[in-house]
C-alpha atoms as a PDB file:
ATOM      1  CA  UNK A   1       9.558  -9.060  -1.118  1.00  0.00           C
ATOM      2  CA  UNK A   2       6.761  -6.597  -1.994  1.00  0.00           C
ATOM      3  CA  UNK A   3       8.164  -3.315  -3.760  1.00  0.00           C
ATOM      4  CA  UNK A   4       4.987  -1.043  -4.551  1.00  0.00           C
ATOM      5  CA  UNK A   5       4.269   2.580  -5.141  1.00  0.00           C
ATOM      6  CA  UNK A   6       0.903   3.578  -4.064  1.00  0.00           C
ATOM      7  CA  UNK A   7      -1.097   6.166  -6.084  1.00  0.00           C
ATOM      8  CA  UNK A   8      -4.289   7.969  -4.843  1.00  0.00           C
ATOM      9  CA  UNK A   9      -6.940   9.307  -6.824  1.00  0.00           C
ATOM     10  CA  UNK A  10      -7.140  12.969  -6.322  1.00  0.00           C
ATOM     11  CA  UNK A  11     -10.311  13.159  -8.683  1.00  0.00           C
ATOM     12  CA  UNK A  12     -12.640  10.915 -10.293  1.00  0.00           C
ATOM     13  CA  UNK A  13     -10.914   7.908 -12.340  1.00  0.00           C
ATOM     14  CA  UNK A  14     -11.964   5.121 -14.300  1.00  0.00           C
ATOM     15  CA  UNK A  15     -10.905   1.550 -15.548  1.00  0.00           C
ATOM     16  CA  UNK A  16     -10.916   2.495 -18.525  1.00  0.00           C
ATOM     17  CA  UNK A  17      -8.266   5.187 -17.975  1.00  0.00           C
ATOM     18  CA  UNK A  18      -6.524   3.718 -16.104  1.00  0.00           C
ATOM     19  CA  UNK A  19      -6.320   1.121 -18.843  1.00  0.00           C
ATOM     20  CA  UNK A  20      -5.723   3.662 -21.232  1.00  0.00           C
ATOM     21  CA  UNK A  21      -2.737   5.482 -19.728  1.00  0.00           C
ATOM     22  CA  UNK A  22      -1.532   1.810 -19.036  1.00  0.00           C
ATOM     23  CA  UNK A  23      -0.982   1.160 -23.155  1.00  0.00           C
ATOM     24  CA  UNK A  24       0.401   4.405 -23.609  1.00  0.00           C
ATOM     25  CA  UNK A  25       3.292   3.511 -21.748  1.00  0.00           C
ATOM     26  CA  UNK A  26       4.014  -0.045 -22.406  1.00  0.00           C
ATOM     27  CA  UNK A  27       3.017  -3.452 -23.453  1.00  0.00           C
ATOM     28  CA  UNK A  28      -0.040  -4.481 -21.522  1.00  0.00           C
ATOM     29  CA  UNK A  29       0.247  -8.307 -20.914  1.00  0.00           C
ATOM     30  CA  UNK A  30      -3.290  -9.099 -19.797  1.00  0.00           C
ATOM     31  CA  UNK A  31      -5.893  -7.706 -17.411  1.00  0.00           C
ATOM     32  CA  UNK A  32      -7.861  -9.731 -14.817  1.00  0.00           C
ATOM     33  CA  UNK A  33     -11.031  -8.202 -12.259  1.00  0.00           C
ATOM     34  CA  UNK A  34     -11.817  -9.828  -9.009  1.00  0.00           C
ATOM     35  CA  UNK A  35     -13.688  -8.708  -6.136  1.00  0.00           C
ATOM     36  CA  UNK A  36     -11.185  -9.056  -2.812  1.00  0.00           C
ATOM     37  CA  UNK A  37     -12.862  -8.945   0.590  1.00  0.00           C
ATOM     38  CA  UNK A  38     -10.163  -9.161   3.597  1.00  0.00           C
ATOM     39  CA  UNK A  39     -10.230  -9.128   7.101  1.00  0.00           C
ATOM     40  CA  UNK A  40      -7.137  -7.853   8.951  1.00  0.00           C
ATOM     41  CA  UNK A  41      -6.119  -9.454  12.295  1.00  0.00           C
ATOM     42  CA  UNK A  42      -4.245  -7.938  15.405  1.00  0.00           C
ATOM     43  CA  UNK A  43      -3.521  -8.732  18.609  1.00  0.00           C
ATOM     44  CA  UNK A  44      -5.712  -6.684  21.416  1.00  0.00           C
ATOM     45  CA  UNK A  45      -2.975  -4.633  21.913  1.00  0.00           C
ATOM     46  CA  UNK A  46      -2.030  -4.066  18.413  1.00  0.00           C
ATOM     47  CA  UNK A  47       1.595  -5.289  18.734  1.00  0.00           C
ATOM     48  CA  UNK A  48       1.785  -6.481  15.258  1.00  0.00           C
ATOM     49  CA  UNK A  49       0.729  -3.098  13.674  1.00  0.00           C
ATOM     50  CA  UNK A  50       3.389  -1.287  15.952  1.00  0.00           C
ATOM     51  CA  UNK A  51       5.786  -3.636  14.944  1.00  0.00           C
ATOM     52  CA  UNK A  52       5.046  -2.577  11.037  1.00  0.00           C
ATOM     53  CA  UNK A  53       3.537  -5.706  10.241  1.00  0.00           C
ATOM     54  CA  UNK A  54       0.368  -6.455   8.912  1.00  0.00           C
ATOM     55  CA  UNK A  55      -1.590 -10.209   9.303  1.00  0.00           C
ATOM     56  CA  UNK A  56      -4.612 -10.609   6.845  1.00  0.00           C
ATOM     57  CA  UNK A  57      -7.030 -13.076   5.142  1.00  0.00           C
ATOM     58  CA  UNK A  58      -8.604 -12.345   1.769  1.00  0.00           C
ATOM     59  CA  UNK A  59     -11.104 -13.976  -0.522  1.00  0.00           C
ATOM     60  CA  UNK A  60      -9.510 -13.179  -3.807  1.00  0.00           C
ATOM     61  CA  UNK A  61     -12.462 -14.389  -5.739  1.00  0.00           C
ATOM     62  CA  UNK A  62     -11.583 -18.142  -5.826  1.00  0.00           C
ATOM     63  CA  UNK A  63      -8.527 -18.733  -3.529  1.00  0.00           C
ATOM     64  CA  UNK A  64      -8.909 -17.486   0.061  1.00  0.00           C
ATOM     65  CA  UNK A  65      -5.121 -16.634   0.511  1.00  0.00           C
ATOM     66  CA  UNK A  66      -3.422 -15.742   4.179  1.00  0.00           C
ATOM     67  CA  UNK A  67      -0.715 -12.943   4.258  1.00  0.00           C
ATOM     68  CA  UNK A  68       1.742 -11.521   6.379  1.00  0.00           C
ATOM     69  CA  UNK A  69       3.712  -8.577   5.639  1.00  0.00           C
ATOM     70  CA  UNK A  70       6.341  -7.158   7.973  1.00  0.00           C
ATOM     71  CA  UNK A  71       9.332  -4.210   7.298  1.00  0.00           C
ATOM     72  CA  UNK A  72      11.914  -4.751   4.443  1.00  0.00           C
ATOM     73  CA  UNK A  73      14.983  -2.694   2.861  1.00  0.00           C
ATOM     74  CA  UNK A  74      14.754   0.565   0.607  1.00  0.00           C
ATOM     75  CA  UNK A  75      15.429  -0.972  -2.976  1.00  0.00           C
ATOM     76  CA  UNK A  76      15.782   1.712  -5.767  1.00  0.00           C
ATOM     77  CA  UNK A  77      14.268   4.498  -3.321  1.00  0.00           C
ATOM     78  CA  UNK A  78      11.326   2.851  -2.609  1.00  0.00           C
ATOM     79  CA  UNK A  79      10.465   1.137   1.247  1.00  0.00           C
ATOM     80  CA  UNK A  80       9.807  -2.888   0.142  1.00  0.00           C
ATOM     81  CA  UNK A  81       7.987  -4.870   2.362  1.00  0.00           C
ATOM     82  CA  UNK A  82       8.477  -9.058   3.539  1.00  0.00           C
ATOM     83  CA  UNK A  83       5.472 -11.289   1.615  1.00  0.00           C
ATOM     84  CA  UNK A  84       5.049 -14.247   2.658  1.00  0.00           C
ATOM     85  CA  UNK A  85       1.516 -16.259   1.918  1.00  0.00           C
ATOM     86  CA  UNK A  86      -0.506 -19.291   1.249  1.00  0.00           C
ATOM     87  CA  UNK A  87      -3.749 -20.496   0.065  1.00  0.00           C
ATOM     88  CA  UNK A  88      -6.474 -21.633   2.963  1.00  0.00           C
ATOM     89  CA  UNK A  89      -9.587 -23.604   2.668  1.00  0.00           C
ATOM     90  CA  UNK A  90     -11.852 -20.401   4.111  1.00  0.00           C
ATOM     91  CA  UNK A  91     -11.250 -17.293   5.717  1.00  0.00           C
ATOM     92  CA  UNK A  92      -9.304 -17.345   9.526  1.00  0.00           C
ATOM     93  CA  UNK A  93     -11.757 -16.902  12.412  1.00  0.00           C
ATOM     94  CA  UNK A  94     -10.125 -15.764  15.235  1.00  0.00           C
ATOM     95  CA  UNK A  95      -8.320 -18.810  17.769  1.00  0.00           C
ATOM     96  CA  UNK A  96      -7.922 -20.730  14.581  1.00  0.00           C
ATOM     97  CA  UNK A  97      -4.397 -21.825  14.306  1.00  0.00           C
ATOM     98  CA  UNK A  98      -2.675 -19.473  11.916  1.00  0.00           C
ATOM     99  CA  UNK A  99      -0.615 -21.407   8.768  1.00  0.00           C
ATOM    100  CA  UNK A 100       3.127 -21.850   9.465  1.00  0.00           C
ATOM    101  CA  UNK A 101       3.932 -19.945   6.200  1.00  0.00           C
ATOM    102  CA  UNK A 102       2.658 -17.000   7.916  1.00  0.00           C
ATOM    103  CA  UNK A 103       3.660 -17.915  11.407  1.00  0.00           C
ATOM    104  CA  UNK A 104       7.382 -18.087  10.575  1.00  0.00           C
ATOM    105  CA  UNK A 105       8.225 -14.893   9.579  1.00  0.00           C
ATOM    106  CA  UNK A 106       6.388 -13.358  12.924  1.00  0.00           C
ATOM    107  CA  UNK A 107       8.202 -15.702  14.569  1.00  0.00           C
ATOM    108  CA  UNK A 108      11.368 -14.798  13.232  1.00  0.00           C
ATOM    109  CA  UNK A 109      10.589 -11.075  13.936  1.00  0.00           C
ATOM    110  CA  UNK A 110      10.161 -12.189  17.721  1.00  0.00           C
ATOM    111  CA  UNK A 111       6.713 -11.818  17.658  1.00  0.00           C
ATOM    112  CA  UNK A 112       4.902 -15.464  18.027  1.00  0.00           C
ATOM    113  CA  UNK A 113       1.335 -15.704  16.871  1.00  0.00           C
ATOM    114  CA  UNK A 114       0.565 -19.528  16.841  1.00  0.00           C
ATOM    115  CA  UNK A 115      -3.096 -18.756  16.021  1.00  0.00           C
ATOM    116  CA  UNK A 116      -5.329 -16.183  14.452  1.00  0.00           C
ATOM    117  CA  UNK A 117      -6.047 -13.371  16.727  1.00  0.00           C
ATOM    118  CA  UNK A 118      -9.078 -11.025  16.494  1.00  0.00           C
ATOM    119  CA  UNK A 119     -10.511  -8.896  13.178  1.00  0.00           C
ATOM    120  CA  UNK A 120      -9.466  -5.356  13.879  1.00  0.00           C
ATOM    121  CA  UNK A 121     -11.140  -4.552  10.255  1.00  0.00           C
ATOM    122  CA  UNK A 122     -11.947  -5.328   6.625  1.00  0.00           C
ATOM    123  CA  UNK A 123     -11.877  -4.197   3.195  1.00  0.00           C
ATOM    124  CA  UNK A 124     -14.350  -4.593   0.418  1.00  0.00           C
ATOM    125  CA  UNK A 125     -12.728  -4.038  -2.790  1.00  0.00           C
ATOM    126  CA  UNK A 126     -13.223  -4.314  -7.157  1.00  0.00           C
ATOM    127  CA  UNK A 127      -9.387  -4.679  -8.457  1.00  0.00           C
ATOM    128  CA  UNK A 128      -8.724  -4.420 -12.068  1.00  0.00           C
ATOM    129  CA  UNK A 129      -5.130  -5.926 -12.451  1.00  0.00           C
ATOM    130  CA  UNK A 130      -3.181  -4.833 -15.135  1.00  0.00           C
ATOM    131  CA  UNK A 131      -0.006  -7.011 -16.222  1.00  0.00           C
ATOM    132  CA  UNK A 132       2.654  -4.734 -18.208  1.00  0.00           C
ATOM    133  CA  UNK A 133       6.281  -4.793 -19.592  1.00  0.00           C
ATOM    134  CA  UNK A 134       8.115  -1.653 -19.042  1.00  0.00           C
ATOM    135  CA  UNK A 135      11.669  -0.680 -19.554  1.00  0.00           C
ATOM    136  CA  UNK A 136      13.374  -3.875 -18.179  1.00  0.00           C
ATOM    137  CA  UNK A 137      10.834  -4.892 -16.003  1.00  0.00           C
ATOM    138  CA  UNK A 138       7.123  -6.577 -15.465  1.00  0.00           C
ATOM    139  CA  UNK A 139       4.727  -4.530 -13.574  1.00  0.00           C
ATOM    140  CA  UNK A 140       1.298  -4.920 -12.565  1.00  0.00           C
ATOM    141  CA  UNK A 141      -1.154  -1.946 -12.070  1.00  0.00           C
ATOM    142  CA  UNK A 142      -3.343  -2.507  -9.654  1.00  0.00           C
ATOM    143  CA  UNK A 143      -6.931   0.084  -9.895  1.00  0.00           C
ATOM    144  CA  UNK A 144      -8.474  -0.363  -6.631  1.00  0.00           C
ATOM    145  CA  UNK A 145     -11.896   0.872  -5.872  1.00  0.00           C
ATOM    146  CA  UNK A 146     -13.970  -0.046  -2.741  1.00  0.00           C
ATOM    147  CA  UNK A 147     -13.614   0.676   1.079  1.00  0.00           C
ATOM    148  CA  UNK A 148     -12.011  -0.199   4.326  1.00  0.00           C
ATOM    149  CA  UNK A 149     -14.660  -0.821   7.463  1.00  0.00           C
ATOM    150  CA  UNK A 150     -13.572  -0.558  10.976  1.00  0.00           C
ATOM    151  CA  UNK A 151     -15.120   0.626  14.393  1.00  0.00           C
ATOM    152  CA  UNK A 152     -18.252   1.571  12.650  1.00  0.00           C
ATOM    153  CA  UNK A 153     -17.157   3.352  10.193  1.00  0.00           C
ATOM    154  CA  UNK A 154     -15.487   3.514   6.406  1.00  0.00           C
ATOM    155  CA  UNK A 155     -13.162   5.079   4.301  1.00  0.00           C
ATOM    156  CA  UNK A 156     -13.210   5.051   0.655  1.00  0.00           C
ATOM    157  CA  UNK A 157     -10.114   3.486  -1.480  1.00  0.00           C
ATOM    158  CA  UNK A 158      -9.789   5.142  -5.340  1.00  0.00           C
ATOM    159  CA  UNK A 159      -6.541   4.263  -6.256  1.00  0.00           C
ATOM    160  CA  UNK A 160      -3.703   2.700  -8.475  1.00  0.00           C
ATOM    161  CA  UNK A 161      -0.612   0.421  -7.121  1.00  0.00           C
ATOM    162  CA  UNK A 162       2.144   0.142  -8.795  1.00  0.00           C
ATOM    163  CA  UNK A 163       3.931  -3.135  -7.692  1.00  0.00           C
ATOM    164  CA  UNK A 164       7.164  -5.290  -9.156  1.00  0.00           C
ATOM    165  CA  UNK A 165       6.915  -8.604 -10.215  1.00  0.00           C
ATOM    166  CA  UNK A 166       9.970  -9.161 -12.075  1.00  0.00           C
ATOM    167  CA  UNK A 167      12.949  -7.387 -14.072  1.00  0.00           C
ATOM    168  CA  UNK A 168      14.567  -4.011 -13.014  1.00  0.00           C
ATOM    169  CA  UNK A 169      13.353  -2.238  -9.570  1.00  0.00           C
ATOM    170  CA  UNK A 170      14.902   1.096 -11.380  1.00  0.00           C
ATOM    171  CA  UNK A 171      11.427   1.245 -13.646  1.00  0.00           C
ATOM    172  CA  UNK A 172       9.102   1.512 -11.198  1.00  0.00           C
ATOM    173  CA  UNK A 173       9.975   5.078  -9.679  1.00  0.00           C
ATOM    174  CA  UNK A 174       9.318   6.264 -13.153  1.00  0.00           C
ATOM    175  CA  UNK A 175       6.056   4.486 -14.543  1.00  0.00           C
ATOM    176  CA  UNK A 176       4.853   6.070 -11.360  1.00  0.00           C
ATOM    177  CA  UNK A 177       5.459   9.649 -11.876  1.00  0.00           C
ATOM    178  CA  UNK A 178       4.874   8.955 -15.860  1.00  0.00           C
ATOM    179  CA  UNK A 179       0.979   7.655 -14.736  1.00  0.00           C
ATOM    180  CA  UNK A 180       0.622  10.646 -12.586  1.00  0.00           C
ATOM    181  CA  UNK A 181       1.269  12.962 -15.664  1.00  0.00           C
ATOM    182  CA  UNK A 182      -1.217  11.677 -17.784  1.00  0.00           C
ATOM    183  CA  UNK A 183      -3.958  10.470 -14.805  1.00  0.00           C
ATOM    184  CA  UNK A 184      -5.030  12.494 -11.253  1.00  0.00           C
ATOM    185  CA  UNK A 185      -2.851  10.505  -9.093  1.00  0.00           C
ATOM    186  CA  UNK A 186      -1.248  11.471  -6.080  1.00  0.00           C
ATOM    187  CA  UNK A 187       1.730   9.763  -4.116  1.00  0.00           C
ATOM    188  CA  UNK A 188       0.313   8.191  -1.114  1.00  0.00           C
ATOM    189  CA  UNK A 189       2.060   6.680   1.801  1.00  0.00           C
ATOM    190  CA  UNK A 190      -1.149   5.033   3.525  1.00  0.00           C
ATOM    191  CA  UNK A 191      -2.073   1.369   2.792  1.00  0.00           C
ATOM    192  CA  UNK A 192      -5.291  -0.269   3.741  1.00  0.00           C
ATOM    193  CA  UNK A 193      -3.847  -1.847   6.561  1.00  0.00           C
ATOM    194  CA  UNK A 194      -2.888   2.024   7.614  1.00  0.00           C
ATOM    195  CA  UNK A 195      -6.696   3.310   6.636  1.00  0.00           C
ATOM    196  CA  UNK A 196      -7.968   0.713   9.210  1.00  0.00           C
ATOM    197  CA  UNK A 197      -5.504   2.254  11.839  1.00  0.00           C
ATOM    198  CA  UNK A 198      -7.056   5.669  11.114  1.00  0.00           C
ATOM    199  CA  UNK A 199     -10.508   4.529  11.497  1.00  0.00           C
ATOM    200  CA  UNK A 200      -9.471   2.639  14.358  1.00  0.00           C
ATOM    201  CA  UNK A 201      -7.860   6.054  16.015  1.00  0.00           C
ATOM    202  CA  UNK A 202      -4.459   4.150  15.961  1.00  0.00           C
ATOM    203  CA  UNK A 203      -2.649   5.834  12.896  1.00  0.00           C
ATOM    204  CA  UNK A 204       0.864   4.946  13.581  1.00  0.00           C
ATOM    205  CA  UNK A 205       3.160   8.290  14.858  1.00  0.00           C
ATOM    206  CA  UNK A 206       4.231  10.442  11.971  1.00  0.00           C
ATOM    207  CA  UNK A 207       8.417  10.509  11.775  1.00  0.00           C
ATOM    208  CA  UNK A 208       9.565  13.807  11.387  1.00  0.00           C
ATOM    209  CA  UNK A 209      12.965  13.339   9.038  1.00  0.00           C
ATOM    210  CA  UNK A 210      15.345  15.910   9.238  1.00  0.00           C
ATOM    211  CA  UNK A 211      15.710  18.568   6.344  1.00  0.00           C
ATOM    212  CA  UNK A 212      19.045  16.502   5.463  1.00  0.00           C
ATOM    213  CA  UNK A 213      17.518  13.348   5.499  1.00  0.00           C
ATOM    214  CA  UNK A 214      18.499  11.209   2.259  1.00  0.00           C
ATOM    215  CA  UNK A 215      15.850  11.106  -0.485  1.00  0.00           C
ATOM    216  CA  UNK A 216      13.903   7.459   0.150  1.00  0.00           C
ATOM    217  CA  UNK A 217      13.342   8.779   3.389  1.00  0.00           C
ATOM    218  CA  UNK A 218      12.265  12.278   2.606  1.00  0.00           C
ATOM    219  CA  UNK A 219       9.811  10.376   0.067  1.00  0.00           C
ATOM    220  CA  UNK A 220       8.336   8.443   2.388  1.00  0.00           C
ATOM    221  CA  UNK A 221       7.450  11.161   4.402  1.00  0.00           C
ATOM    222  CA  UNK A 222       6.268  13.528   1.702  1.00  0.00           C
ATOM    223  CA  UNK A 223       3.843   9.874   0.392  1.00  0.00           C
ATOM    224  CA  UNK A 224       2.369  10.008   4.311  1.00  0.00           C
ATOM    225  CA  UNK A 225       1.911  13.926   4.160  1.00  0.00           C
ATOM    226  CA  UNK A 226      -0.308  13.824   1.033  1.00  0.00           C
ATOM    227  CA  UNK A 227      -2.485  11.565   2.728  1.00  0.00           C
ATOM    228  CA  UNK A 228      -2.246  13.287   6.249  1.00  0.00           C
ATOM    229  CA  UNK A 229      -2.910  17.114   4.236  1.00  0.00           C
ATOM    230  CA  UNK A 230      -6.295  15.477   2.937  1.00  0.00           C
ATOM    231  CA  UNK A 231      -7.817  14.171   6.675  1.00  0.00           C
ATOM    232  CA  UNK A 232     -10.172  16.317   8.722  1.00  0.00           C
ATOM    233  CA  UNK A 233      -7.861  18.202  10.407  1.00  0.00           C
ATOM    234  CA  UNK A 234      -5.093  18.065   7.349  1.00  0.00           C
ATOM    235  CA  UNK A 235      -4.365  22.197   7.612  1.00  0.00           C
ATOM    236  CA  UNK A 236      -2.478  20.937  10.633  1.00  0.00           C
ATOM    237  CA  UNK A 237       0.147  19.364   8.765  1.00  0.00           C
ATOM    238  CA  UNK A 238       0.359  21.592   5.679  1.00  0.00           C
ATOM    239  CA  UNK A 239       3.680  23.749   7.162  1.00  0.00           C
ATOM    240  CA  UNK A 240       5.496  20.141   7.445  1.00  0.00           C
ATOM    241  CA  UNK A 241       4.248  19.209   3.866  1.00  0.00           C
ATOM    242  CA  UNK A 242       6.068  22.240   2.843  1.00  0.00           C
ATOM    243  CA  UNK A 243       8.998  21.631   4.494  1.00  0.00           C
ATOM    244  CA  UNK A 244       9.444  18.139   3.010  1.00  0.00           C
ATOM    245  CA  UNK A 245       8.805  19.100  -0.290  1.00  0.00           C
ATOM    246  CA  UNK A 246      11.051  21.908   0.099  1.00  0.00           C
ATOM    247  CA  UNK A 247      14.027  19.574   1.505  1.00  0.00           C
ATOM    248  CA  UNK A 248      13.424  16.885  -1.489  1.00  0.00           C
ATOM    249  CA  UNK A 249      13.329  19.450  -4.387  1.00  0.00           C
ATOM    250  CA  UNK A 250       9.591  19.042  -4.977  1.00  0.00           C
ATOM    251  CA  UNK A 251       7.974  22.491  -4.080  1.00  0.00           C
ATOM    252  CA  UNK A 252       6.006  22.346  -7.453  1.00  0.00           C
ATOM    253  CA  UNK A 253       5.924  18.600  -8.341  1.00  0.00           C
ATOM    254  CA  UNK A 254       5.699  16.148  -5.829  1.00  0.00           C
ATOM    255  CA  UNK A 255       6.932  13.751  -8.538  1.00  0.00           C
ATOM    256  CA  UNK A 256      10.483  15.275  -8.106  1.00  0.00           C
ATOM    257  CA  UNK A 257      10.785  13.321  -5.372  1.00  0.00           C
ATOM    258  CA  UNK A 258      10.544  10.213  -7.421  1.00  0.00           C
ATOM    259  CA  UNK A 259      13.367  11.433  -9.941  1.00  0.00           C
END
């Protein structure tokens, strides 16, 4: 199970501020860089990205690793996704047969992929990995910087993850909203797999919760409106950025919505 916060950059950051902000607010572990370079895999019809799963390949740097990730349960407010992965011996070209680690769980989902289908895109991306105890828990801060490439075209990725590895889900919600305060971070709801789907012109359908909605919910929504307000034609969705904020308490602070 992955349980992550994503944070965008809403101005120029750096490692070391990230780094920085990281010591301020507990005890940093260790800190690793890699370069990651992925390609993300679909069906021609895209069935596994409207199912809400995502199928990818990644040179880490060293190990070539294949993922799958698919929907999981809200855990302390936040959406967690199903990880399942294993190392390869070189990145998946399409018709290769796909590992049983990662065929299982598609299986399982009623979706049966029994070999590697085609690239929809990739990413290209510097990660500075920062290992920290917090409050009860282990977290690791992930600074991504880089891009996504699909259809021609990129996107640029500035921004910080906030993932689980062990101890107390509870801490997460606020190292979050404690990094925003003293960094330019905004939530975001849009993962790289997601940023391909907008280059791609297949951004999944936005869900329109109600006003009484309960709050994990309401926060997921708000995380995708952030991300929606900044496209091209974000004034379109500034009215339902209100009203979201407005239902979950967070008119001023989007961090409310985290509390």
């Amino acid at each position: 199970m992955e349980l992550e916060i994503k944070l965008a950059a809403a101005a120029p950051l750096t490692e070391a501020e990230v780094l920085a902000a990281a010591e301020a607010l507990g005890a940093v572990r260790s800190v690793t860089r890699a370069r990651l370079q992925a390609r993300y895999h679909d069906l021609p019809d895209g069935s596994l990205r409207s199912a809400g799963w995502t199928l990818r390949c990644r040179d880490e740097g060293g190990p070539i690793v294949a993922t799958v990730k698919g929907p999981g349960p809200i855990v302390a407010g936040i959406r967690t996704r199903s990880e399942d992965e294993v190392e390869v011996e070189r990145l998946a070209e399409p018709g290769d047969s796909l590992p049983d680690a990662v065929a299982a769980p598609l299986e399982a989902a009623g979706l049966p992929v029994t070999h590697w289908p085609e690239v929809r895109f990739g990413t290209d991306i510097q990660r500075c990995a920062i290992t920290m105890e917090v409050d009860g828990a282990v977290a690791e801060l992930a600074f991504d910087r880089g891009e996504v490439r699909a259809a021609g075209r990129s996107v640029p990725i500035l921004e910080v993850e906030v993932e689980l590895k062990s101890g107390d889900a509870e801490a997460m919600a606020p190292l979050a909203r404690a990094l925003a305060a003293k960094l330019p971070l905004r939530p975001s709801g849009r993962s790289k797999a997601a940023w391909g789907g907008f280059l791609r012109g297949e951004l999944r359908d936005y869900r329109r919760p109600a006003d009484s909605a309960d709050r994990a919910e309401l926060w997921e929504a708000l995380c995708e409106l952030e991300d929606r307000v900044r496209d091209p034609d974000g004034e379109a969705w500034r009215e339902e950025h209100a009203r979201v904020s407005t239902a979950l308490g967070a008119e001023a602070d989007p961090w409310e919505g985290l509390a």
